[in-house]
Structures are given as structure tokens and as C-alpha cells.
N, C-alpha and C. Protein backbone atom coordinates (compact mmCIF):
# COMPACT_ATOMS: atom_id res chain seq x y z
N UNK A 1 0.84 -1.19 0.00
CA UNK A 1 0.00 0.00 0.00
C UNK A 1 0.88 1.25 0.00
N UNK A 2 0.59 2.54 -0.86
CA UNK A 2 1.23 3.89 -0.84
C UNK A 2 0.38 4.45 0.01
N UNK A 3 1.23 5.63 0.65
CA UNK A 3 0.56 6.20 1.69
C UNK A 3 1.09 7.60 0.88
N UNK A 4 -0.20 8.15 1.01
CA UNK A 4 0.17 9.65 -0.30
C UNK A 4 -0.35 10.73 0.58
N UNK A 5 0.71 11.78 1.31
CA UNK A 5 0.39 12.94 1.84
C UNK A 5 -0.14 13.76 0.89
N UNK A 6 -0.90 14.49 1.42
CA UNK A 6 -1.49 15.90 0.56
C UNK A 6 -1.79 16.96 1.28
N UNK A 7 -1.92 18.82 1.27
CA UNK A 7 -2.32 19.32 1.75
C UNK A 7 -1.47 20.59 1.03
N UNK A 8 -1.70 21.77 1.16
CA UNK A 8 -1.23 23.20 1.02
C UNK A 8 0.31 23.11 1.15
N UNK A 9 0.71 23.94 0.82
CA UNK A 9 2.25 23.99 0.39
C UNK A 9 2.48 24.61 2.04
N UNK A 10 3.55 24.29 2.95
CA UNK A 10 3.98 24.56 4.37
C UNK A 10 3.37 23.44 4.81
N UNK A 11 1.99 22.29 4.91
CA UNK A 11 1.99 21.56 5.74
C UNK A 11 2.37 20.74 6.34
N UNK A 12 3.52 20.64 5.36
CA UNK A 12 4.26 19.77 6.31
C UNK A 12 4.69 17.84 5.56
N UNK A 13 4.05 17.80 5.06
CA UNK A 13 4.47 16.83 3.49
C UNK A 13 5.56 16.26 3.36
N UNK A 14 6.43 17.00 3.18
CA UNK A 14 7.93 16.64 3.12
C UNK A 14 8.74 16.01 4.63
N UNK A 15 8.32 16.91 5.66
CA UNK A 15 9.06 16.49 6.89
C UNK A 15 8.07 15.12 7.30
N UNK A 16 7.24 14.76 7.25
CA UNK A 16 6.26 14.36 7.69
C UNK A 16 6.72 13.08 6.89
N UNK A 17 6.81 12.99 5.53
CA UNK A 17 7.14 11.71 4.79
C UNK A 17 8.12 11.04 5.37
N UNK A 18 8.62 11.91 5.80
CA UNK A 18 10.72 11.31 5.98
C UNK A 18 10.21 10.56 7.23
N UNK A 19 9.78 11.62 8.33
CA UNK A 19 9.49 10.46 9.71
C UNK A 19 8.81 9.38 9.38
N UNK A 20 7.51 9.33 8.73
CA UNK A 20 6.82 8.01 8.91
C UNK A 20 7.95 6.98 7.75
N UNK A 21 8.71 7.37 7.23
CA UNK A 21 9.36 6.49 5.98
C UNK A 21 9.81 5.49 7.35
N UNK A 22 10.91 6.40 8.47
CA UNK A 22 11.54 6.20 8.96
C UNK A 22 11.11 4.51 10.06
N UNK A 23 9.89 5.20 10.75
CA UNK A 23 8.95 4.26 11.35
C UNK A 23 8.25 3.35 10.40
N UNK A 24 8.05 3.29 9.61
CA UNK A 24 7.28 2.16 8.94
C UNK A 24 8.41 1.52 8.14
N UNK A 25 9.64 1.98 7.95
CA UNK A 25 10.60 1.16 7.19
C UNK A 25 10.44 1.53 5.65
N UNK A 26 9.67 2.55 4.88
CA UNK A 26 9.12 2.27 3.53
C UNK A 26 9.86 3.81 2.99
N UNK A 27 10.41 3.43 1.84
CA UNK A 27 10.95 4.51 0.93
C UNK A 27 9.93 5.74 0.63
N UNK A 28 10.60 7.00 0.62
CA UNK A 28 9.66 8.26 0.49
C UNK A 28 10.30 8.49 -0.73
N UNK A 29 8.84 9.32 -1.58
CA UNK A 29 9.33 9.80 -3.23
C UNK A 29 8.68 11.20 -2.54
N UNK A 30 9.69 12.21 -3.27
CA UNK A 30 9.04 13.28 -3.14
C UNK A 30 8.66 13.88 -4.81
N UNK A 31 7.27 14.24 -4.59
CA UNK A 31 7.13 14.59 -5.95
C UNK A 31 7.63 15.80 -6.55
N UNK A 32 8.08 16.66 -5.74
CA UNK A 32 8.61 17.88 -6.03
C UNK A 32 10.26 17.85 -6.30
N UNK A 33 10.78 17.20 -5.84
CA UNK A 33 11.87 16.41 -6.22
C UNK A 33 12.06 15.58 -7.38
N UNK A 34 11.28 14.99 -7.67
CA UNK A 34 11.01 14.26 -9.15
C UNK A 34 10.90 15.25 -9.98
N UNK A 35 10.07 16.44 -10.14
CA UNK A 35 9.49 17.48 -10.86
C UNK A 35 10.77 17.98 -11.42
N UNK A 36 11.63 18.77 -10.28
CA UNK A 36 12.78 19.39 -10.66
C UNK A 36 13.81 18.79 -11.31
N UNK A 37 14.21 17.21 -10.71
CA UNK A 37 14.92 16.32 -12.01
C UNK A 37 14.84 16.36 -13.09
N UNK A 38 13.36 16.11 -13.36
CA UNK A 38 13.18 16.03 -14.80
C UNK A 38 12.77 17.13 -15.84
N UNK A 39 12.63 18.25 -14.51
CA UNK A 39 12.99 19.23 -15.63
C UNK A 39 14.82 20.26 -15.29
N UNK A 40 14.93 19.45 -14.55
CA UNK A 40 16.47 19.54 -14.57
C UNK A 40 16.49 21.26 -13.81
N UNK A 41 15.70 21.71 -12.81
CA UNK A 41 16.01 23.25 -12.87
C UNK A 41 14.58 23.41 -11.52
N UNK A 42 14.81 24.25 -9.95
CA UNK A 42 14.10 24.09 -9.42
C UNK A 42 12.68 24.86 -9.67
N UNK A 43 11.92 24.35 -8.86
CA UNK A 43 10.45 24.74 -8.84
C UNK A 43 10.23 26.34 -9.01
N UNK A 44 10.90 27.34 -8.47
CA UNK A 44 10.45 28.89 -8.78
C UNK A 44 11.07 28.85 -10.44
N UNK A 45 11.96 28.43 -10.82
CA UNK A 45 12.44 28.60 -12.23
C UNK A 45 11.29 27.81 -13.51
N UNK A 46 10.70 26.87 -12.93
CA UNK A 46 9.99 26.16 -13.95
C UNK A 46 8.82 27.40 -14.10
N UNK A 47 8.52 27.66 -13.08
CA UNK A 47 7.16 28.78 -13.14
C UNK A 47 7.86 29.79 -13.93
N UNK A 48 8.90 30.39 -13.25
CA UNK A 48 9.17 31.98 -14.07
C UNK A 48 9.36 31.42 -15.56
N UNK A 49 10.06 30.43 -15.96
CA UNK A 49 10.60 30.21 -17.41
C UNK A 49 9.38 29.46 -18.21
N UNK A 50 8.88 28.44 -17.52
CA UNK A 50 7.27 28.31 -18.37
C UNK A 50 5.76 28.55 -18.02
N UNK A 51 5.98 28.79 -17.20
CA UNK A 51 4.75 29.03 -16.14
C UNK A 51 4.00 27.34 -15.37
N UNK A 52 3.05 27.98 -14.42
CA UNK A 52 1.99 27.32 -13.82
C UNK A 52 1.34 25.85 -14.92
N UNK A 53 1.07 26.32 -16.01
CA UNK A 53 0.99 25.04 -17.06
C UNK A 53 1.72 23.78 -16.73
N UNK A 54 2.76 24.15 -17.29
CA UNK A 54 4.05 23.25 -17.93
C UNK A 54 4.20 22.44 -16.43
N UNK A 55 4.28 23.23 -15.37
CA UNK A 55 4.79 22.37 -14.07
C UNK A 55 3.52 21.62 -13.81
N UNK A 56 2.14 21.76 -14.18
CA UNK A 56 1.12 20.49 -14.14
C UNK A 56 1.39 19.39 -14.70
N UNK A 57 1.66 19.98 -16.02
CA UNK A 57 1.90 19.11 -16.93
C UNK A 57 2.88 17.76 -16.43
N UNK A 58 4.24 18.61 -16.18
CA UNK A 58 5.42 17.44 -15.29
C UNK A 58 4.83 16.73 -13.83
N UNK A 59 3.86 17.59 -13.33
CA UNK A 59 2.91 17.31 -12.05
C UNK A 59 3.02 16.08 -12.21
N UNK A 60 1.61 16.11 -13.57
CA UNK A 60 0.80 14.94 -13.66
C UNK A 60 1.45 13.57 -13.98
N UNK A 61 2.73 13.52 -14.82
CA UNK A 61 4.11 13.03 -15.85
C UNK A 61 4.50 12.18 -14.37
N UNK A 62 4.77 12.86 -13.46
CA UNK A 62 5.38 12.13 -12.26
C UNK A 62 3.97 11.71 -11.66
N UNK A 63 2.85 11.93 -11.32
CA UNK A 63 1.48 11.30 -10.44
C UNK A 63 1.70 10.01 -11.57
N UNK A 64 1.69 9.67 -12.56
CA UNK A 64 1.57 8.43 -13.11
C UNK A 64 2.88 7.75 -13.09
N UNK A 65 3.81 8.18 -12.91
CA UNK A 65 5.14 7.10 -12.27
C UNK A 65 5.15 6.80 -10.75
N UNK A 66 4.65 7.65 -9.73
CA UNK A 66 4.66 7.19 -8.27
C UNK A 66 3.52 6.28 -8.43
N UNK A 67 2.52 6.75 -9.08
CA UNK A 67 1.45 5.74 -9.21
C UNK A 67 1.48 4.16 -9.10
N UNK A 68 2.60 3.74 -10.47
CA UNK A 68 3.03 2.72 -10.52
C UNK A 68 3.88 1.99 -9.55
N UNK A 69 4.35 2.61 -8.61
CA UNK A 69 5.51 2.19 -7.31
C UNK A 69 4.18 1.50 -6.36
N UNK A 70 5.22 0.81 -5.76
CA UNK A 70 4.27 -0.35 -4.51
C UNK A 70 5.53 0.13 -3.40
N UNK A 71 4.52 -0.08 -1.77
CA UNK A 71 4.71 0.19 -0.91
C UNK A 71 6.37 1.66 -0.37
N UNK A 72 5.55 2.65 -0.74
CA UNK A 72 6.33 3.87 -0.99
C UNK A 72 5.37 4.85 -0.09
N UNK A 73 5.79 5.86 0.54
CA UNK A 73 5.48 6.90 1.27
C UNK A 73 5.42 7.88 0.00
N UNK A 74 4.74 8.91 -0.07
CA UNK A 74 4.06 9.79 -1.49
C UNK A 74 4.56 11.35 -0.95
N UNK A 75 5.06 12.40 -0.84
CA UNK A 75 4.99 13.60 -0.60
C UNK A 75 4.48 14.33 -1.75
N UNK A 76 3.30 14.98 -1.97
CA UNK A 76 3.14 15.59 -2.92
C UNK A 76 3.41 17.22 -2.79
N UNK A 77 3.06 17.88 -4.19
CA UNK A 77 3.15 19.38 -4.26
C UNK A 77 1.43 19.80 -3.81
N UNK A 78 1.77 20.79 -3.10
CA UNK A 78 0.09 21.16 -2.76
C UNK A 78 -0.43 21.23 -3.91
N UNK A 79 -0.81 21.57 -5.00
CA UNK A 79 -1.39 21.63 -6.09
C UNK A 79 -1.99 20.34 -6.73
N UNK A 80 -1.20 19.27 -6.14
CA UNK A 80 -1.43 17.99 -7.10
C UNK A 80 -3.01 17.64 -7.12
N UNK A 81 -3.92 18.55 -6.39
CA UNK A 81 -4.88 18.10 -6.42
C UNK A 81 -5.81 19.27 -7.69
N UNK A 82 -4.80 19.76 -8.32
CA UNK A 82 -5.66 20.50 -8.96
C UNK A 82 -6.40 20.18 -10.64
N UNK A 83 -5.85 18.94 -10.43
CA UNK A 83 -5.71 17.70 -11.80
C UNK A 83 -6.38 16.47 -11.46
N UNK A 84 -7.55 16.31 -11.63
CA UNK A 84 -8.24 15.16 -10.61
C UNK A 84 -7.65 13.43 -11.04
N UNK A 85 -7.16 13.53 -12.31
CA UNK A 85 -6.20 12.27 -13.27
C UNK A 85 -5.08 11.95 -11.89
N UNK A 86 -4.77 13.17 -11.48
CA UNK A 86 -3.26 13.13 -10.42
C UNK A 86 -3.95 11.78 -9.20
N UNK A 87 -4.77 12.63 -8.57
CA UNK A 87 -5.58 11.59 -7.53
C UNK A 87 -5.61 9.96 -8.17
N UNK A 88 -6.17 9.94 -9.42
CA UNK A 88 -6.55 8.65 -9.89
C UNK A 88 -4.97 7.93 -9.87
N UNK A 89 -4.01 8.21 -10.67
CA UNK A 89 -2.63 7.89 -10.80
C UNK A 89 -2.03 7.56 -9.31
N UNK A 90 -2.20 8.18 -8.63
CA UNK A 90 -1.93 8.13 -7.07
C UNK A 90 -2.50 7.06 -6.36
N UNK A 91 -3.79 6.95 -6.25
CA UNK A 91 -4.85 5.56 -5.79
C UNK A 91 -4.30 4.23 -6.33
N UNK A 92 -3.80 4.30 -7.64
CA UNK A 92 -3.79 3.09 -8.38
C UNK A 92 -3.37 1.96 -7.40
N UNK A 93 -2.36 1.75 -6.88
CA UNK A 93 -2.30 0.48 -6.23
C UNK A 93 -2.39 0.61 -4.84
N UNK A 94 -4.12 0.96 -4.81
CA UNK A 94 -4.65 1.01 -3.31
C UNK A 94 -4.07 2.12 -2.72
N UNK A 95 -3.23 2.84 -3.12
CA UNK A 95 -3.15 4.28 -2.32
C UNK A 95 -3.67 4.72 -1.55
N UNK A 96 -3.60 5.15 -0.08
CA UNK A 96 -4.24 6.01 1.04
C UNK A 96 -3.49 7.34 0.51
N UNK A 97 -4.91 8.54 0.78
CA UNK A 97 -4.41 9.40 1.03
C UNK A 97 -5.12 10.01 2.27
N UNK A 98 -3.69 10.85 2.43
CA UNK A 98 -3.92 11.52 3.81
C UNK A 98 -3.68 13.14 3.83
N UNK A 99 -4.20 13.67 3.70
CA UNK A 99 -4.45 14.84 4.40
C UNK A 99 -4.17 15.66 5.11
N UNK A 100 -3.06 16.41 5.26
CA UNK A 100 -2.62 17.25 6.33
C UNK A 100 -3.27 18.67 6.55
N UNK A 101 -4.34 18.49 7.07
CA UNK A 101 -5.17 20.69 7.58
C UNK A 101 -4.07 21.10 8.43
N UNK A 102 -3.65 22.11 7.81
CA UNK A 102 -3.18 22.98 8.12
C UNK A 102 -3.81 24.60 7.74
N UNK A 103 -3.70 25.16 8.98
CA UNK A 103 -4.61 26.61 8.81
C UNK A 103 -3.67 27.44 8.36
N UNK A 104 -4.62 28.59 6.97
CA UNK A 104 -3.68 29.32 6.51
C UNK A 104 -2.98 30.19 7.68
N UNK A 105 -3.61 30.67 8.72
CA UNK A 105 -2.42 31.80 9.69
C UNK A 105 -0.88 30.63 9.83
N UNK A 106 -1.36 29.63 10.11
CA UNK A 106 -0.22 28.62 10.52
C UNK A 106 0.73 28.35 9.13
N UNK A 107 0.06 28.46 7.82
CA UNK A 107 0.94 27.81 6.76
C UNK A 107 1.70 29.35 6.61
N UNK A 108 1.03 30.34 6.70
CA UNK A 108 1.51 31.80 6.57
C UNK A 108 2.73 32.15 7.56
N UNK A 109 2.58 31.68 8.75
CA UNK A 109 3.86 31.81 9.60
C UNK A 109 4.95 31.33 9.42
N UNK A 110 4.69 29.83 8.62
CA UNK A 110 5.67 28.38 8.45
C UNK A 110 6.42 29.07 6.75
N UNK A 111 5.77 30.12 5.87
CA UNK A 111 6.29 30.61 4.87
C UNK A 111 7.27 31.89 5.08
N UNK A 112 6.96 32.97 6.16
CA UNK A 112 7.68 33.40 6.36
C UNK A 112 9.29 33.17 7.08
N UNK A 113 8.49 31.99 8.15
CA UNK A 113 9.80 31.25 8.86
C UNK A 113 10.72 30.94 7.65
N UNK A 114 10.35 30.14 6.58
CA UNK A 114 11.43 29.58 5.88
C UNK A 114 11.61 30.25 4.40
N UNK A 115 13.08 30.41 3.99
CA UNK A 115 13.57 31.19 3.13
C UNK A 115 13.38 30.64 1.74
N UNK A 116 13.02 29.40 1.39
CA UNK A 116 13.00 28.87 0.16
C UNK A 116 11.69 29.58 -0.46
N UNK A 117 11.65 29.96 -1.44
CA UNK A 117 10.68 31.04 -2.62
C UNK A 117 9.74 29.99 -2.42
N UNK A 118 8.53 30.51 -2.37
CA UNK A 118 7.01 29.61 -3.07
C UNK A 118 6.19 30.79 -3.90
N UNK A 119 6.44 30.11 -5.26
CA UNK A 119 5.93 30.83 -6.40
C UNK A 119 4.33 31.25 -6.20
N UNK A 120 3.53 30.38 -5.67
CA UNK A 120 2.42 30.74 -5.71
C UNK A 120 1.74 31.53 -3.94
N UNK A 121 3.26 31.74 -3.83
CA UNK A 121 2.80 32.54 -2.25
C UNK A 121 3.08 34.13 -2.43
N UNK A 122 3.61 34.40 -3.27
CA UNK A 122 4.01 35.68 -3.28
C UNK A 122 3.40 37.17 -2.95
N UNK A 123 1.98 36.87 -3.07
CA UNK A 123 1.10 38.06 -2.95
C UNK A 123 -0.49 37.07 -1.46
N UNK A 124 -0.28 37.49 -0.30
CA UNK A 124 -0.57 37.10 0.86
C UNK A 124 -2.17 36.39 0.68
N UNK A 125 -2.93 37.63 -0.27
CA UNK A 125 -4.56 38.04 -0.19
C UNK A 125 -4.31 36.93 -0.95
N UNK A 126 -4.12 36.67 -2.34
CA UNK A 126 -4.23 35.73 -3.55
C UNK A 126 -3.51 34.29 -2.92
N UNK A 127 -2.87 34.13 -1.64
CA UNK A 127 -2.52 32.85 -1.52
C UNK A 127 -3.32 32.26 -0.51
N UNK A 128 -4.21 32.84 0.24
CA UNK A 128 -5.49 32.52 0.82
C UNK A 128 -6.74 32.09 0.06
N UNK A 129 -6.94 33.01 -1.33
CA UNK A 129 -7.69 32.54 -1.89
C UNK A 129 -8.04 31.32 -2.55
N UNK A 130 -6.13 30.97 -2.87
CA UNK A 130 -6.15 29.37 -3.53
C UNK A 130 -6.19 28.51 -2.20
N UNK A 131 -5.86 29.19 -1.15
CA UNK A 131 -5.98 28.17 0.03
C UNK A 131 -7.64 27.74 0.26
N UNK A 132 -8.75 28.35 -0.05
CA UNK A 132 -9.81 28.60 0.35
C UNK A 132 -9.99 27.62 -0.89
N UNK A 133 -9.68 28.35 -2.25
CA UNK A 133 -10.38 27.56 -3.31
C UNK A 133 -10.24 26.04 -3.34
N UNK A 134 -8.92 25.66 -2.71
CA UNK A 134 -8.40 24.21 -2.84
C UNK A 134 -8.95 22.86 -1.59
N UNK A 135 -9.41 24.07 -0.44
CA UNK A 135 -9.67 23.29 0.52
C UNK A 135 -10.76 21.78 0.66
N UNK A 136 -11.76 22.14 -0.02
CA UNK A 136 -12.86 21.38 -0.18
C UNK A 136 -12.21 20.13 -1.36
N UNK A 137 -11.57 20.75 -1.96
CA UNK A 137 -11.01 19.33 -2.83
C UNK A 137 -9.95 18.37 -1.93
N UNK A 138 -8.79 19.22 -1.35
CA UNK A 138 -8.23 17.99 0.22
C UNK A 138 -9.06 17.04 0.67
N UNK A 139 -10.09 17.73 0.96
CA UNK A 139 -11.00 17.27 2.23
C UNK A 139 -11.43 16.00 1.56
N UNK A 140 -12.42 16.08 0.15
CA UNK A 140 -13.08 15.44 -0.58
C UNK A 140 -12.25 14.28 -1.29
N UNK A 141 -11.01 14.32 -1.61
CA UNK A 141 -10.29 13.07 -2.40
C UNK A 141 -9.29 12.41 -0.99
N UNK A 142 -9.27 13.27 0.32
CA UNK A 142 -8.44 11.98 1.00
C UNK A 142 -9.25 11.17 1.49
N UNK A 143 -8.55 9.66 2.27
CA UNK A 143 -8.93 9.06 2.88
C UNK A 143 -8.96 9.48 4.45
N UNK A 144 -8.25 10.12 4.76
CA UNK A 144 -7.57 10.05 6.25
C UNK A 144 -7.20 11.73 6.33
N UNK A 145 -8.06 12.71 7.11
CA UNK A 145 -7.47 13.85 7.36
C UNK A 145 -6.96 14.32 8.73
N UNK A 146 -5.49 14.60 8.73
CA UNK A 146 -5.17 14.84 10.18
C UNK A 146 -4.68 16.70 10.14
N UNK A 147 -5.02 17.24 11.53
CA UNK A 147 -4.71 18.76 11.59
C UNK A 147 -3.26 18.57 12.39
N UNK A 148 -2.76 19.48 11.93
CA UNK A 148 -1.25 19.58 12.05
C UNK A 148 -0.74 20.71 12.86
N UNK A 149 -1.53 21.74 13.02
CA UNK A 149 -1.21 22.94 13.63
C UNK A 149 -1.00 22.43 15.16
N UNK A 150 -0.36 23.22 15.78
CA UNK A 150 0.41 22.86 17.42
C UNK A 150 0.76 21.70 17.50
N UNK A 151 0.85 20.90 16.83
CA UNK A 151 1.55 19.17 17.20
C UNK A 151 2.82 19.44 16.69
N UNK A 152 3.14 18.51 17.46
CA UNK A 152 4.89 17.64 17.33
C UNK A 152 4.52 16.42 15.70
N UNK A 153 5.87 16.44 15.07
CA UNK A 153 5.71 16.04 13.98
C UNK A 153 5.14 13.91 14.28
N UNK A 154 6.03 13.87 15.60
CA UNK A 154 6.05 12.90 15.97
C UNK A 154 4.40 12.37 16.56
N UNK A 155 3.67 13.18 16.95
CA UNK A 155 2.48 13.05 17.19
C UNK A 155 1.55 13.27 15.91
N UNK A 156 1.96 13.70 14.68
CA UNK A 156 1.26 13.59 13.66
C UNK A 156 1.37 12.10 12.76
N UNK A 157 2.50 12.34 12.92
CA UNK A 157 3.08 10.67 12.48
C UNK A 157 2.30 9.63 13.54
N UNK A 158 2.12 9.23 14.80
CA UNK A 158 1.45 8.50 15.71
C UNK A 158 -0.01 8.24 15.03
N UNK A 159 -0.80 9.86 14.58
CA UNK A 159 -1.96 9.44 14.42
C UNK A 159 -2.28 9.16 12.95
N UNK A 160 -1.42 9.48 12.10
CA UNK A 160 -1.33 8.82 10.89
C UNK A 160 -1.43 7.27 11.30
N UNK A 161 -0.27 6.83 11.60
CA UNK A 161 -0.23 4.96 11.92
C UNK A 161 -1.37 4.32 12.49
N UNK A 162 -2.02 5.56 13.64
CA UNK A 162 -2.97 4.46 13.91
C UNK A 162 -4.61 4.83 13.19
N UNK A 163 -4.86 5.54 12.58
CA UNK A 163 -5.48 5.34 11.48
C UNK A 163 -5.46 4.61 10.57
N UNK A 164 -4.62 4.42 9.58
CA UNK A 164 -4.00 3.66 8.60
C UNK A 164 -4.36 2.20 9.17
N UNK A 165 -3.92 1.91 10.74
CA UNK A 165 -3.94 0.49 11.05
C UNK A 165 -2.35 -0.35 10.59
N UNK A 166 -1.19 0.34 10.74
CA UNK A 166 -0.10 0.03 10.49
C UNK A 166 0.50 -0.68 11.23
């Protein structure tokens, strides 16, 4: 079984994969990491040089290669849900997904804390709005939604496992 995080860009996805990889023993793909391989050049550069398109496009290019992987931990790009094919590619071999809520004041603090660019954060009002617009689709394609705000990563990871039934 893949266990496929999802949620807004800051929730936490990436750190979150690595611990449970760690505890469950199972390899983490990060999809944003795949993205930039294969287009050889990181994530703010794919946007400025082709835009928002083109990086779906590679989105979706990688949702149908993790797809195909068995027993793998999933980190996705918050967006991946903006391609409903992505979800399907993702499920394929029984995929859980899970859900990380995270509240925009909290993803807004966790963006200023950290220095790496997020292309689609740049203007505060307009990155609430995709937070707002995207929310109901999280909610609606995971299996398993856990809130992340004030926990220890280690207590997010706990209630992941025992959901899952791991």
C-alpha cells in the first residue's frame, strides 16, 4: 500500500514523509523532487521560465510514475490536487491518502519562517484565496485527514499509523 500525503504547500508533506518512511521502514518519493529532475532546474524557475501550465503538466508526468511504485510513502506538491487524473494515478495500487489541515495563519507563519521562494505565495490576499479555493477538494479526495497545527511532527506521524492500522 502507498501512503500519499497531501495538503497546502507549508503543511508539512515533506518532513512528515521522511518520519513516517523512517517508522514504517518504507521509501519516500518526493514529488517535487522528481518534478525538478526532470525538468532539470528548481520549482520557482519552472514557473518563471514556463509558467503554472508546464509544471502540471510534469505534475501529472510524475502522479503516473509514483502511481506505478508499490509500498512507498508519497509527498506531494500542494497543487497535485488541482488535476483530478493526479488523484486517480496516485490511488492506483490502493493508495491512502492523507491529508494534512493545516490553517492558513499557521501555513503563513511556516512561509515566512522559511527562506526557500514559493511561487504561488508571493502576494498574501491571492494565496489565501487558492488556500480557500483548494480546501474542499483535500477534504473530498483523501482518505484520512489529520490537523497539524500545534503538534509535534512525531504526534502527527502516531496518528497517521494508527489510522491507517499500520
Amino acid at each position: 500500500m502507498n501512503i500519499i500525503l497531501i495538503g497546502f504547500m507549508r503543511s508539512g508533506k515533506s518532513t512528515i514523509s521522511q518520519e513516517l518512511g523512517k517508522r514504517l521502514g518504507l521509501a519516500v518519493v518526493d514529488m517535487d523532487d522528481m518534478i525538478e529532475q526532470k525538468a532539470q532546474m528548481r520549482t520557482p524557475k519552472i514557473f518563471e521560465k514556463f509558467g503554472e501550465n508546464r509544471f502540471r503538466e510534469l505534475e501529472t508526468e510524475v502522479a503516473m510514475e509514483v502511481g506505478s511504485m508499490r509500498d512507498i510513502i508519497v509527498a506531494t506538491g500542494g497543487g497535485v490536487i488541482v488535476y483530478s487524473i493526479n488523484i486517480e494515478y496516485l490511488k492506483q495500487n490502493g493508495g491512502k491518502i492523507i491529508y494534512l489541515h493545516t490553517s492558513f495563519d499557521e501555513i503563513k507563519r511556516r512561509v515566512q519562517k522559511h527562506s526557500r521562494p514559493r511561487p504561488l505565495f508571493k502576494n498574501t490576499e491571492e494565496a489565501k484565496k487558492l488556500y480557500l479555493l483548494r480546501l474542499s477538494t483535500y477534504q473530498h479526495v483523501s482518505d484520512i485527514a489529520i490537523t497539524t497545527d500545534n503538534k509535534e511532527i512525531s504526534v502527527i506521524v502516531d496518528e497517521i499509523i494508527r489510522q491507517l492500522n499500520v
